[in-house]
C-alpha atoms as a PDB file:
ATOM      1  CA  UNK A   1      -3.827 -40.617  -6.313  1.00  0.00           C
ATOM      2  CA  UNK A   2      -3.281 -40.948  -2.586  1.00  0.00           C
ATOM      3  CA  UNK A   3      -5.872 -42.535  -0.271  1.00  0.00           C
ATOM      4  CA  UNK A   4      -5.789 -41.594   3.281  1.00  0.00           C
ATOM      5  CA  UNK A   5      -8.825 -42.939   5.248  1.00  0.00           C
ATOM      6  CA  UNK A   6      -9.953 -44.576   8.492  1.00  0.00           C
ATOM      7  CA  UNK A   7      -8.133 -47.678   9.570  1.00  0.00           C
ATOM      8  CA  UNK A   8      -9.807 -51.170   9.864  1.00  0.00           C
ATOM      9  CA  UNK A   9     -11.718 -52.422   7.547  1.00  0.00           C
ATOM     10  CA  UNK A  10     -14.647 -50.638   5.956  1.00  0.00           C
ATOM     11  CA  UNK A  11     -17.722 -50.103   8.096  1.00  0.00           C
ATOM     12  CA  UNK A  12     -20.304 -48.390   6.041  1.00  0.00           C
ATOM     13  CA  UNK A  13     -20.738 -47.012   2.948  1.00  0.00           C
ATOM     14  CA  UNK A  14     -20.284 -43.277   4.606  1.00  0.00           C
ATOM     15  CA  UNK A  15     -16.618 -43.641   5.631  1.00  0.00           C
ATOM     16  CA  UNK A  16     -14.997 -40.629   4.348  1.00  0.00           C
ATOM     17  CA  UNK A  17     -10.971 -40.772   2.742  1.00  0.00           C
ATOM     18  CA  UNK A  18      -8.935 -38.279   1.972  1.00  0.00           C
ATOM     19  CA  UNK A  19      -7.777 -38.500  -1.656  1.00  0.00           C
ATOM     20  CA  UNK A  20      -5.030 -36.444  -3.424  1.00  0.00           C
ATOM     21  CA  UNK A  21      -4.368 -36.360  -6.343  1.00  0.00           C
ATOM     22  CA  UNK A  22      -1.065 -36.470  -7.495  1.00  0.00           C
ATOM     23  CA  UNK A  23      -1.378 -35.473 -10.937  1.00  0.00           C
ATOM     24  CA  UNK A  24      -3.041 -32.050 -10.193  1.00  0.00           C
ATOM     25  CA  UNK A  25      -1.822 -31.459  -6.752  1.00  0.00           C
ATOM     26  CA  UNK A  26      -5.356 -30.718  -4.889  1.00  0.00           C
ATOM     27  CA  UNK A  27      -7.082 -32.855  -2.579  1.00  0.00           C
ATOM     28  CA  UNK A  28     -10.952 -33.314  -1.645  1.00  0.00           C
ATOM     29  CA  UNK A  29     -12.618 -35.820   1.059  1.00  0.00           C
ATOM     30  CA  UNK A  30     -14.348 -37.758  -0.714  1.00  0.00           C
ATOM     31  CA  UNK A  31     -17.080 -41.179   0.258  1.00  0.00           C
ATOM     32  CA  UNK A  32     -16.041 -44.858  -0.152  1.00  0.00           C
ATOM     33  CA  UNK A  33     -18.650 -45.498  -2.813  1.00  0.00           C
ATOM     34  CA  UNK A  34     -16.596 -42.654  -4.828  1.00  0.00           C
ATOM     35  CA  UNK A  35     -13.181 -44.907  -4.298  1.00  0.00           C
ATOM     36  CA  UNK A  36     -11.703 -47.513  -7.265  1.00  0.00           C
ATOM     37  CA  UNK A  37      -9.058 -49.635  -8.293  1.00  0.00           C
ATOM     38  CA  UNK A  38      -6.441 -47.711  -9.866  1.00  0.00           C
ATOM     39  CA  UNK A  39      -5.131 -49.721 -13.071  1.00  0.00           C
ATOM     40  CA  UNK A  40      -1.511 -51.394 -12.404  1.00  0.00           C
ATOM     41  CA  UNK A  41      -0.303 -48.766 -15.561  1.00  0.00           C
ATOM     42  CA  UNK A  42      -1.570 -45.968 -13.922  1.00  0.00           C
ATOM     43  CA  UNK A  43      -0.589 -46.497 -10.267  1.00  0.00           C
ATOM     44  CA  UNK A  44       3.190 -47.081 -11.737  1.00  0.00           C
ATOM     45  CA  UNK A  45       3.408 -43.835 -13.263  1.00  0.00           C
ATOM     46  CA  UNK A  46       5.091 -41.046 -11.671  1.00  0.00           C
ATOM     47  CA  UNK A  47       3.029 -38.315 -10.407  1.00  0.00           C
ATOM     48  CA  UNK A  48       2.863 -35.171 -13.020  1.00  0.00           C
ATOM     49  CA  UNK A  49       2.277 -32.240  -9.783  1.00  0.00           C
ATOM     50  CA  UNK A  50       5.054 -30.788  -7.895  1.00  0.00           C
ATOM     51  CA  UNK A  51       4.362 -29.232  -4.631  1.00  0.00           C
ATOM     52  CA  UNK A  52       6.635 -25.924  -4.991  1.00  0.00           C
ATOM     53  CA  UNK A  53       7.482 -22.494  -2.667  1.00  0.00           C
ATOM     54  CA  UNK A  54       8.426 -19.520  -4.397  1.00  0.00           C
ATOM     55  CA  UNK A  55      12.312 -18.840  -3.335  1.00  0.00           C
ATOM     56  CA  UNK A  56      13.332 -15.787  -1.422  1.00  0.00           C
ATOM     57  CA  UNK A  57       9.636 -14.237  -0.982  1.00  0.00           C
ATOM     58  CA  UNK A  58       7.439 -14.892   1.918  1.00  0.00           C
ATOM     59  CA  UNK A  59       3.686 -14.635   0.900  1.00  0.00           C
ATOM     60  CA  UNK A  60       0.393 -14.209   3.415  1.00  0.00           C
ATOM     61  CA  UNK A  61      -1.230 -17.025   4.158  1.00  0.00           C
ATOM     62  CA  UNK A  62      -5.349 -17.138   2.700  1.00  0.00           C
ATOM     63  CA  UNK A  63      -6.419 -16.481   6.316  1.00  0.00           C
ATOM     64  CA  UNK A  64      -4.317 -13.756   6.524  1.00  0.00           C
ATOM     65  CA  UNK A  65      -4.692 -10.115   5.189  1.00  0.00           C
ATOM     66  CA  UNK A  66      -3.745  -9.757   1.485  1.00  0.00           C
ATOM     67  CA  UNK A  67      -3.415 -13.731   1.316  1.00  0.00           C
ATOM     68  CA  UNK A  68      -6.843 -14.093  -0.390  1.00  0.00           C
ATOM     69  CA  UNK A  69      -5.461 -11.620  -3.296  1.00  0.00           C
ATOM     70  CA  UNK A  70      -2.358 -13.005  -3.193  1.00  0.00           C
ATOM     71  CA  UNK A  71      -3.437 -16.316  -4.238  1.00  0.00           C
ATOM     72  CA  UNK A  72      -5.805 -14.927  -6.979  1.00  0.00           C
ATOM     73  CA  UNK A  73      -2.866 -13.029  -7.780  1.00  0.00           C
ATOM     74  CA  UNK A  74      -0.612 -15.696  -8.529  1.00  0.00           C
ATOM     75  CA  UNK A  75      -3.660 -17.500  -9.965  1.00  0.00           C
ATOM     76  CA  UNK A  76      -4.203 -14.980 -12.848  1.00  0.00           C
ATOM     77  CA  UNK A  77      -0.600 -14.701 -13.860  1.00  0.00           C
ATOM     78  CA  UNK A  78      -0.442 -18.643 -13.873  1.00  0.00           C
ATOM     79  CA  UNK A  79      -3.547 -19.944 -15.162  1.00  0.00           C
ATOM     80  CA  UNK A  80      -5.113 -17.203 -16.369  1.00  0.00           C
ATOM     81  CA  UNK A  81      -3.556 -16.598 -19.937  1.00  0.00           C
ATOM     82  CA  UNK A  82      -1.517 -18.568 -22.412  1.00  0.00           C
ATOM     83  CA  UNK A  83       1.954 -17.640 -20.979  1.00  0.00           C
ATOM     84  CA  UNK A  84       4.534 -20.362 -20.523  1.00  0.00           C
ATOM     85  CA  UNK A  85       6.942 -20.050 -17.331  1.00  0.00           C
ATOM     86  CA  UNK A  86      10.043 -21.877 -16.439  1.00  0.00           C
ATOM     87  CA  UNK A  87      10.363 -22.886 -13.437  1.00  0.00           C
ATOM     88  CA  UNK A  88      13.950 -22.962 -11.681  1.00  0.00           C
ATOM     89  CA  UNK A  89      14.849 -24.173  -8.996  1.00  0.00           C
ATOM     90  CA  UNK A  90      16.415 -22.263  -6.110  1.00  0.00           C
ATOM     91  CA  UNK A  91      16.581 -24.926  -3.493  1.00  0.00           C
ATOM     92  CA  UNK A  92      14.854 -28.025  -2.250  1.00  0.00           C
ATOM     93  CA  UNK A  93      13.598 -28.750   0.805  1.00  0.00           C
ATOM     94  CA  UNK A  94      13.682 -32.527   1.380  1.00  0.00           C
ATOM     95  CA  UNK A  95      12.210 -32.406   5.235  1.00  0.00           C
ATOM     96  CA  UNK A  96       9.402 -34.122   3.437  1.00  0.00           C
ATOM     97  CA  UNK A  97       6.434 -32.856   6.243  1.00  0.00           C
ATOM     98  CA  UNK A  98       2.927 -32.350   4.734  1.00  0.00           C
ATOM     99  CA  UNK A  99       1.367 -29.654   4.126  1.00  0.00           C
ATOM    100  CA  UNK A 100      -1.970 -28.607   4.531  1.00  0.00           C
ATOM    101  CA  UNK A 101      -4.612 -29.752   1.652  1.00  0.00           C
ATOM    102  CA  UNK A 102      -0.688 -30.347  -0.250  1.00  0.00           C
ATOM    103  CA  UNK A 103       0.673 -33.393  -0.008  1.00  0.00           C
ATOM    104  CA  UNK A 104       3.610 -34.582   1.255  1.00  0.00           C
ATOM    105  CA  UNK A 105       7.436 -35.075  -0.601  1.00  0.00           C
ATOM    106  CA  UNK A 106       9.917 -32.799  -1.399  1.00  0.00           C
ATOM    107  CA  UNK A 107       9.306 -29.459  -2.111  1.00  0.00           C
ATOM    108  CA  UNK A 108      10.709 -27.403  -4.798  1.00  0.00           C
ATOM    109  CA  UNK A 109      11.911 -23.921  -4.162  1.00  0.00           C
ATOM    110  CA  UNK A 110      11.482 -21.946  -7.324  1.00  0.00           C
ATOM    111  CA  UNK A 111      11.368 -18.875  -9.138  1.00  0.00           C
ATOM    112  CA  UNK A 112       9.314 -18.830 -11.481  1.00  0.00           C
ATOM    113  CA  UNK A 113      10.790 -16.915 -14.985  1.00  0.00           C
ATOM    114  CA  UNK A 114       8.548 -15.625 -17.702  1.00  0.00           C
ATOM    115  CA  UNK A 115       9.765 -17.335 -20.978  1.00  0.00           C
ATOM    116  CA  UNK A 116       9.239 -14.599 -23.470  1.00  0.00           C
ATOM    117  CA  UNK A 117       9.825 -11.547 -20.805  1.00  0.00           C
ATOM    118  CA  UNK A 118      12.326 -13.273 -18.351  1.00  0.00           C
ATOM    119  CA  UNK A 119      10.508 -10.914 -15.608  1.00  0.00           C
ATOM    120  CA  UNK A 120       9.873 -13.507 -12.417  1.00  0.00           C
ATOM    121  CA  UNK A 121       5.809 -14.282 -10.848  1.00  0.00           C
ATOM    122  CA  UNK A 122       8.262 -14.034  -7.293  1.00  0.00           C
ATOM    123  CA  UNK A 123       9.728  -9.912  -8.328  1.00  0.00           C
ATOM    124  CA  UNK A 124       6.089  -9.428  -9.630  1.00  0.00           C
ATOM    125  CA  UNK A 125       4.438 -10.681  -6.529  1.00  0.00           C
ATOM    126  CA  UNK A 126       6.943  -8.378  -4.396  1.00  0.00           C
ATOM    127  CA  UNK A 127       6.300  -5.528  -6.823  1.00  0.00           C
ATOM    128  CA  UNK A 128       2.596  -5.582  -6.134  1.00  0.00           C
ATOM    129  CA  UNK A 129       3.188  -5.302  -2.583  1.00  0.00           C
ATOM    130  CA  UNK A 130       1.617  -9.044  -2.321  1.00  0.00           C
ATOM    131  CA  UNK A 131       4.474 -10.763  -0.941  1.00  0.00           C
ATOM    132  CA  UNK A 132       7.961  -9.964   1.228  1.00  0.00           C
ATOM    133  CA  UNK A 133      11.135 -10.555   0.673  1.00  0.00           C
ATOM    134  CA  UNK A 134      13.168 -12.977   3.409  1.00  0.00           C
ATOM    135  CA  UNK A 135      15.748 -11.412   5.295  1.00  0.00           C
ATOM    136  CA  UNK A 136      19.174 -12.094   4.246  1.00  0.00           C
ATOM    137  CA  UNK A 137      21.228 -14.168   7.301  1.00  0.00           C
ATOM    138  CA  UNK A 138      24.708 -14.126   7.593  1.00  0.00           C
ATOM    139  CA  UNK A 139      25.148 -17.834   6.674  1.00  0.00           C
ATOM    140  CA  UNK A 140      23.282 -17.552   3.143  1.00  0.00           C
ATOM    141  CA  UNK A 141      24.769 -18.129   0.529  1.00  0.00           C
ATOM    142  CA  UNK A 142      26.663 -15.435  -2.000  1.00  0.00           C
ATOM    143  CA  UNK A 143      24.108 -16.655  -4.872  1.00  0.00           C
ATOM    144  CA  UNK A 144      20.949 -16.350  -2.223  1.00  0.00           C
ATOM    145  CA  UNK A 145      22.789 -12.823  -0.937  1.00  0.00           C
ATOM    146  CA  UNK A 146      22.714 -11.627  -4.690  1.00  0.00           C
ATOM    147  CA  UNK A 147      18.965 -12.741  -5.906  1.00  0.00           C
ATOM    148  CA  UNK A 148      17.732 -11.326  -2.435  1.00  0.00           C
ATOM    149  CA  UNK A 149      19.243  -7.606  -3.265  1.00  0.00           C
ATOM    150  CA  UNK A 150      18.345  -8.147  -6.690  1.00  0.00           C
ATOM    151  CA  UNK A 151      15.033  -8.352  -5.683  1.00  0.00           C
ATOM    152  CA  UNK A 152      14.699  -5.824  -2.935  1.00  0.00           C
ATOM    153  CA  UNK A 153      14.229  -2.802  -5.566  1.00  0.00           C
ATOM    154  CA  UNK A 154      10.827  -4.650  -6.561  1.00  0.00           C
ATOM    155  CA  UNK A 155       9.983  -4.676  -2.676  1.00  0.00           C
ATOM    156  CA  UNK A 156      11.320  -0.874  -2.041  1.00  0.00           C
ATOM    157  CA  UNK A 157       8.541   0.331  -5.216  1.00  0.00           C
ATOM    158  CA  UNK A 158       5.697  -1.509  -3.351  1.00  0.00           C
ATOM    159  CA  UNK A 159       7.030   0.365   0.438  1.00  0.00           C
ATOM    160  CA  UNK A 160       7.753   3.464  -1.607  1.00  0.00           C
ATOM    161  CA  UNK A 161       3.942   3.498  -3.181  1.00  0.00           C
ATOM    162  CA  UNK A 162       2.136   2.036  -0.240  1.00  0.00           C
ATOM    163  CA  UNK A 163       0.662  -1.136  -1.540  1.00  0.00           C
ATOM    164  CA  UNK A 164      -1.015  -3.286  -0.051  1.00  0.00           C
ATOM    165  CA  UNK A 165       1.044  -4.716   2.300  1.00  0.00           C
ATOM    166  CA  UNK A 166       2.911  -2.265   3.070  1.00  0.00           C
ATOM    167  CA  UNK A 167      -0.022   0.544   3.385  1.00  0.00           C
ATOM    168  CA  UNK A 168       1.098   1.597   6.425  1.00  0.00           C
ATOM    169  CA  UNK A 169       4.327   1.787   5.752  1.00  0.00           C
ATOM    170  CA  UNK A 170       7.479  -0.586   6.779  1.00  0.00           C
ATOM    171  CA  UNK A 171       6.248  -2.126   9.787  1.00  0.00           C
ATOM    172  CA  UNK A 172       7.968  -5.140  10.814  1.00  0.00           C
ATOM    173  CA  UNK A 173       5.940  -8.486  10.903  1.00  0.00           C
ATOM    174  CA  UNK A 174       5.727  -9.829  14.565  1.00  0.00           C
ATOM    175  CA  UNK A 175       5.651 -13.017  12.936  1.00  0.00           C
ATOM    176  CA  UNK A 176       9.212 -13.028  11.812  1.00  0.00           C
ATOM    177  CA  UNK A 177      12.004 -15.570  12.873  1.00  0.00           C
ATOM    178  CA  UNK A 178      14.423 -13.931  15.420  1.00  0.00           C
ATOM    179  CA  UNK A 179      18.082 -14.063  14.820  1.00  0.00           C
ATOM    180  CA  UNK A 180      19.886 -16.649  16.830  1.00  0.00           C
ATOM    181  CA  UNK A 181      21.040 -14.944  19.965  1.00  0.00           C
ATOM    182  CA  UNK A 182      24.392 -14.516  20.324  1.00  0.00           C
ATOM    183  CA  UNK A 183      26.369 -16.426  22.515  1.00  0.00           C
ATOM    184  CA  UNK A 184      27.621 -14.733  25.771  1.00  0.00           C
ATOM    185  CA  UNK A 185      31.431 -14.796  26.502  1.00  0.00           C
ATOM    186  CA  UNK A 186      33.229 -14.942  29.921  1.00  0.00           C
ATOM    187  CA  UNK A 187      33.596 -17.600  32.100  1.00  0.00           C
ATOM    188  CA  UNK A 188      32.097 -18.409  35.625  1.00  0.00           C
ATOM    189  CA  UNK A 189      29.762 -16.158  37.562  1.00  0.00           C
END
């Protein structure tokens, strides 16, 4: 686990720390009477938890509408029977910020495969009209360019039957990244 707390020295028994834990990948605030030595064989082992993105989908945040059902969404299919998923890894993203209630390090980019069906959590999670998929960009890469049109036809069956996110139709999210503006030619004015 991770300790994050007030600096200085320890003035009451109240101080609150931050503690994550890195073999589960949740955090909780807890008080300093709840803090101990970790054991020298337990401190050097590597951390079991992963903090991971699902690759080429974009999924609501829990504040945001559909989030909440997203997350119970992805809960279910992870946690909430006896099926075994690979995870692979798309991409990684090394910028190493932290994110909320998360963690920090790198963060895996995955899609996660079904091991008996080989149907993905990220087609399934676009297929219930939970998630969308990114935009392609002229710079990706012919392997991102192919998973991202293999997975539009998952997307197209949510638009097509109005789910969730898409209930009124294709509307564009206003929070989506502009294209880079192109660069005017011509010399002086």
């Amino acid at each position: 686990m991770i300790v994050s707390g007030p600096r200085g020295g320890v003035v009451s028994v109240d101080d609150k720390f931050e503690v994550f834990y890195i073999d589960y990948g949740n955090q909780e605030v807890v008080p300093y009477s709840r803090i101990r030595p970790a054991s020298p064989s337990v401190s050097s082992s590597p951390a079991l938890a992963q903090l991971c993105s699902l690759a080429y989908i974009k999924v609501p945040g829990l504040e945001d509408d559909y989030g909440q059902e997203a997350a119970e969404y992805l809960s279910e299919c992870l946690l909430g029977n006896s099926k075994q998923y690979r995870a692979m890894i798309e991409e990684r993203d090394t910028t190493g910020g932290k994110s909320k209630g998360q963690g920090t390090g790198t963060v895996f980019i995955v899609t996660l495969v079904d091991a008996e069906t080989e149907s993905s959590i990220n087609a399934a999670m676009l297929e219930e009209g939970l998630a969308r998929l990114e935009r392609s960009k002229r710079w990706d890469t012919n392997e991102r360019k192919t998973a991202l049109q293999n997975l539009e036809q998952f997307q197209e069956k949510a638009k097509k039957e109005r789910l969730r996110l898409w209930q009124y139709g294709d509307v564009e999210s206003d929070e989506e990244e502009p294209a880079p503006g192109a660069r005017k030619t011509g010399g002086r004015r």
